[in-house]
Protein backbone atom coordinates (compact mmCIF):
# COMPACT_ATOMS: atom_id res chain seq x y z
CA UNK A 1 0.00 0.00 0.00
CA UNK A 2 1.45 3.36 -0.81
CA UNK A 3 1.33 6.24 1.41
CA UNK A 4 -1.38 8.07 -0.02
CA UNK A 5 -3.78 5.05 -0.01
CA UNK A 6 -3.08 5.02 3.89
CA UNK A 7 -3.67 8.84 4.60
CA UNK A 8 -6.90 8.34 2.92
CA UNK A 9 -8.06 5.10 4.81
CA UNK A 10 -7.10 7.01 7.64
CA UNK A 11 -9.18 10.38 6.82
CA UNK A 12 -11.65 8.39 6.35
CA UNK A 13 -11.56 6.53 9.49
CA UNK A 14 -11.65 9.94 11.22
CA UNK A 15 -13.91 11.46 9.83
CA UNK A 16 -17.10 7.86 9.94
CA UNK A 17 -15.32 7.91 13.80
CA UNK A 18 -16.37 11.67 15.02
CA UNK A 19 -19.88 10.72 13.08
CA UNK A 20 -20.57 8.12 14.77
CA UNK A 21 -19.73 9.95 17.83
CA UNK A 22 -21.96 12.93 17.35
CA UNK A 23 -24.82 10.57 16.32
CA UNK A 24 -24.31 9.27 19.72
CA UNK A 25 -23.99 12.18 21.43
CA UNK A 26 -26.74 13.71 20.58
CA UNK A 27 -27.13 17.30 22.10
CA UNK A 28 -30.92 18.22 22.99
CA UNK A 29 -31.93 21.79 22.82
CA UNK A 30 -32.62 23.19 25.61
CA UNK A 31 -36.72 24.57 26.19
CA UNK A 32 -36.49 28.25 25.54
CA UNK A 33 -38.16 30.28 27.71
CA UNK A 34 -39.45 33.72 26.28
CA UNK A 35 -37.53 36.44 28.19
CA UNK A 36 -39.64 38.63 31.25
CA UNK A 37 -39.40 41.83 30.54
CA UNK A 38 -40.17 44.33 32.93
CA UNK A 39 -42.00 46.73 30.63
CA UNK A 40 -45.52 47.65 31.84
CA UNK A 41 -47.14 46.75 28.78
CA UNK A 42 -46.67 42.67 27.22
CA UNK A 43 -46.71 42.38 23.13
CA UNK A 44 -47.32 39.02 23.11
CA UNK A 45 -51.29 39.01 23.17
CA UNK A 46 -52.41 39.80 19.81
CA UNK A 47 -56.25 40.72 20.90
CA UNK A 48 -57.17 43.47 18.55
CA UNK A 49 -60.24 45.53 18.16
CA UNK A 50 -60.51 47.39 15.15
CA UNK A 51 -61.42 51.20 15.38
CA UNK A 52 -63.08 52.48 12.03
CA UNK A 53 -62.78 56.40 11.68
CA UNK A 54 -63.57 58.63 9.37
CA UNK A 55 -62.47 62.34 9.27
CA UNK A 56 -65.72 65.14 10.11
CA UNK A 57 -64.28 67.70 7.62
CA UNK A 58 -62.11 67.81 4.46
CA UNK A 59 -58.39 68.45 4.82
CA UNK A 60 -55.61 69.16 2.59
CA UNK A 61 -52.40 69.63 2.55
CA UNK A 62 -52.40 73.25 0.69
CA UNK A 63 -54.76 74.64 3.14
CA UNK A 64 -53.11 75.61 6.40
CA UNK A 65 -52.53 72.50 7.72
CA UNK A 66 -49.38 71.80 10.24
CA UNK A 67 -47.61 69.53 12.56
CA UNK A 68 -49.34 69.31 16.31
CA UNK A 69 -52.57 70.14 14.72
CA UNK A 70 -55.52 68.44 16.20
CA UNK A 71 -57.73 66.87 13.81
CA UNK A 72 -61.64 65.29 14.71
CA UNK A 73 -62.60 62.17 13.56
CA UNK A 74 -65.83 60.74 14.25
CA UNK A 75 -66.56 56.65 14.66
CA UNK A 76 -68.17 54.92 11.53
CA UNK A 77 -69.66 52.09 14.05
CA UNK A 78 -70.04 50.55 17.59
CA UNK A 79 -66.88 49.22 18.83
CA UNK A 80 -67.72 46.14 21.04
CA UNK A 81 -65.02 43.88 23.07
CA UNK A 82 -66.46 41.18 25.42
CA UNK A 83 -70.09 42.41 24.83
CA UNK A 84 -69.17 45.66 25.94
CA UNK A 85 -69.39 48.90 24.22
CA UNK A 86 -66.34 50.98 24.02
CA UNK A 87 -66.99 53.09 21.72
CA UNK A 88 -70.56 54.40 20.28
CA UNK A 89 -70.97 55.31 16.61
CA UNK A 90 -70.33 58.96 16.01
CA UNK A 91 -68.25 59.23 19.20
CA UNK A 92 -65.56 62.20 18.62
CA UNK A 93 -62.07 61.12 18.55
CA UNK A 94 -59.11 63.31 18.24
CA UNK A 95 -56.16 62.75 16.10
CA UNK A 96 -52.95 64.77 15.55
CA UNK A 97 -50.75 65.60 12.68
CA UNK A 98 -47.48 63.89 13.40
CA UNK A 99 -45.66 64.65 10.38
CA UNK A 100 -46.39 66.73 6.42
CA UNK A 101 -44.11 66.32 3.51
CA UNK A 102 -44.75 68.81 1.15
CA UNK A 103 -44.91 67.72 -2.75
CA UNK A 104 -41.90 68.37 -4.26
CA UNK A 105 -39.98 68.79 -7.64
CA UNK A 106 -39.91 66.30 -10.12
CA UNK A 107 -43.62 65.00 -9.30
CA UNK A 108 -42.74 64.07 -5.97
CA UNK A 109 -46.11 63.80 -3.52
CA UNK A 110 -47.77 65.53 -0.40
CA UNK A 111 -47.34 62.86 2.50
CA UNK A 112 -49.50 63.54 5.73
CA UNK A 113 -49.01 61.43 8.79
CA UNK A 114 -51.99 61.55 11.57
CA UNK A 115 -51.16 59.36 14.94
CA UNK A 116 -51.88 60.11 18.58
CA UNK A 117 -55.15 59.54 18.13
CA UNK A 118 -56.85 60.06 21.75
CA UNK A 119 -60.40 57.86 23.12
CA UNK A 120 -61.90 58.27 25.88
CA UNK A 121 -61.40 56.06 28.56
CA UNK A 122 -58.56 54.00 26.32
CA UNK A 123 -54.71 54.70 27.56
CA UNK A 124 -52.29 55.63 24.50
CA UNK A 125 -50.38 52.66 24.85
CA UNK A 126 -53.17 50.64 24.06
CA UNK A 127 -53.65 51.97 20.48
CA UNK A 128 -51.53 51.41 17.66
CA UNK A 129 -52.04 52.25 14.16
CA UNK A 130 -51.33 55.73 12.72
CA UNK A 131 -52.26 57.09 8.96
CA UNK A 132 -50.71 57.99 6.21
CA UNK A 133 -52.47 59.02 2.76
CA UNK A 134 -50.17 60.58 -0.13
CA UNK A 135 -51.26 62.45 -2.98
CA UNK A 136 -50.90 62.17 -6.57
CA UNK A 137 -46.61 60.71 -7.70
CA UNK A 138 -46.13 62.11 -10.89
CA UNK A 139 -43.07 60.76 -11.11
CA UNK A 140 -43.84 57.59 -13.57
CA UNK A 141 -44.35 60.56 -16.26
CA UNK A 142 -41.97 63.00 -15.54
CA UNK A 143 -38.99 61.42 -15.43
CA UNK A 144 -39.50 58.94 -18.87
CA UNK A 145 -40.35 63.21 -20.02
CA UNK A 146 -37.35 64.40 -18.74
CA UNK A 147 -35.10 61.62 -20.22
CA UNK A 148 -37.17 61.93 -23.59
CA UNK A 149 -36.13 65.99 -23.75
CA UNK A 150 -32.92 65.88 -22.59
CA UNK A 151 -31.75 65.85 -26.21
CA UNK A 152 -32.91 69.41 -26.38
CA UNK A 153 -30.89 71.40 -24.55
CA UNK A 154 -32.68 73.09 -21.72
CA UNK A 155 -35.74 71.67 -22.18
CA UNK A 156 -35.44 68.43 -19.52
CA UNK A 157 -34.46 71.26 -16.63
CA UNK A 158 -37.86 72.32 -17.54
CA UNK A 159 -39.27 68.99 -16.02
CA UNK A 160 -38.25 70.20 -12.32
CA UNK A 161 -40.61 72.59 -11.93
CA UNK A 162 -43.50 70.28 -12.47
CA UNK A 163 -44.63 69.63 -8.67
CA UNK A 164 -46.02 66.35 -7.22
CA UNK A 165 -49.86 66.41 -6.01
CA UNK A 166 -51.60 67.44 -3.03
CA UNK A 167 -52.69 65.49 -0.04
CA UNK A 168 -56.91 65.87 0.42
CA UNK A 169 -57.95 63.56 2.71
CA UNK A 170 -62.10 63.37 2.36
CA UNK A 171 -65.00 62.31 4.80
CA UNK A 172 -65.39 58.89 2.48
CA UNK A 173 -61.48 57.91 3.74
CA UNK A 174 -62.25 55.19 6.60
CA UNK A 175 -58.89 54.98 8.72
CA UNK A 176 -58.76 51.90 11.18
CA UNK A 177 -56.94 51.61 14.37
CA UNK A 178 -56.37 49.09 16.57
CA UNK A 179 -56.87 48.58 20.15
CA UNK A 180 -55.55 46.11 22.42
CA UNK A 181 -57.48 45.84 25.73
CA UNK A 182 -55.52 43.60 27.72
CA UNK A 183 -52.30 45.72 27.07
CA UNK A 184 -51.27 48.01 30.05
């Protein structure tokens, strides 16, 4: 037998050997425990109720509308958990406007974010679910436009100007949050 016919007999020896060993020695997986947290609310029940709202007035985002502004939203229907009302249809809810892009250059679009929505006798940090409604991208035509004119000189800067759309959010939008009751 030559030496490289014994190196491999022996590699292979090795290597069925620590196979055999680990089949063996099979390691079981400890039960994992999820981790306590100390946090005063617990993410792990999923019980939702859904909140339909709808806004009492017309808004957009060209009329004098900024950031920390209160909004009113009225309920589209009863909310029920457990046979109990929570929350009667046409109850007043508040909102506030968390964040408004303005439209932009190049057809980019009005963004409004509304969260911090505020029911009575339901905590904050039992509601999740914000909104967000853009207006009209104009970008799918403007920039093939832009590309297209660029062989005229001048005439694809021209493109810039054209300005993405407003947001108007109406009284038909319905916007749902959620509340969890057994969250603290």
């Amino acid at each position: 037998m030559n030496k490289l016919s014994i190196l491999f007999v022996f590699l292979s020896l090795f290597c069925f050997n620590n196979y055999v060993i680990a089949a063996d020695n099979e390691i079981s997986a400890p039960e994992i425990q999820p981790e306590k947290t100390w946090l005063p609310y617990d993410y792990t029940d999923t019980t939702a109720v859904p909140i339909r709202l709808a806004v009492t007035k017309e808004i957009s985002s060209e009329k004098g509308l900024f950031e920390g502004q209160k909004l009113e939203f009225r309920a589209i229907s009863d909310v029920y958990y457990n046979e109990k009302l929570i929350l009667a249809r046409g109850s007043i809810v508040q909102g506030k406007v968390e964040t408004i892009v303005t439209s932009g250059m190049n057809g980019f679009p009005a963004e409004l974010m509304i969260d911090g929505f505020e029911i009575p006798g339901i905590k904050q940090s039992q509601l999740m679910g914000g909104y967000i409604k853009k207006g009209q991208n104009r970008c799918f035509w403007v920039y093939p436009l832009k590309w297209a004119l660029t062989l005229i000189p001048v005439a694809g800067s021209l493109t810039n100007f054209i300005k993405g759309g407003h947001v108007k959010l109406h009284t038909r939008d319905i916007i749902t949050i959620y509340y969890f009751p057994e969250w603290r």
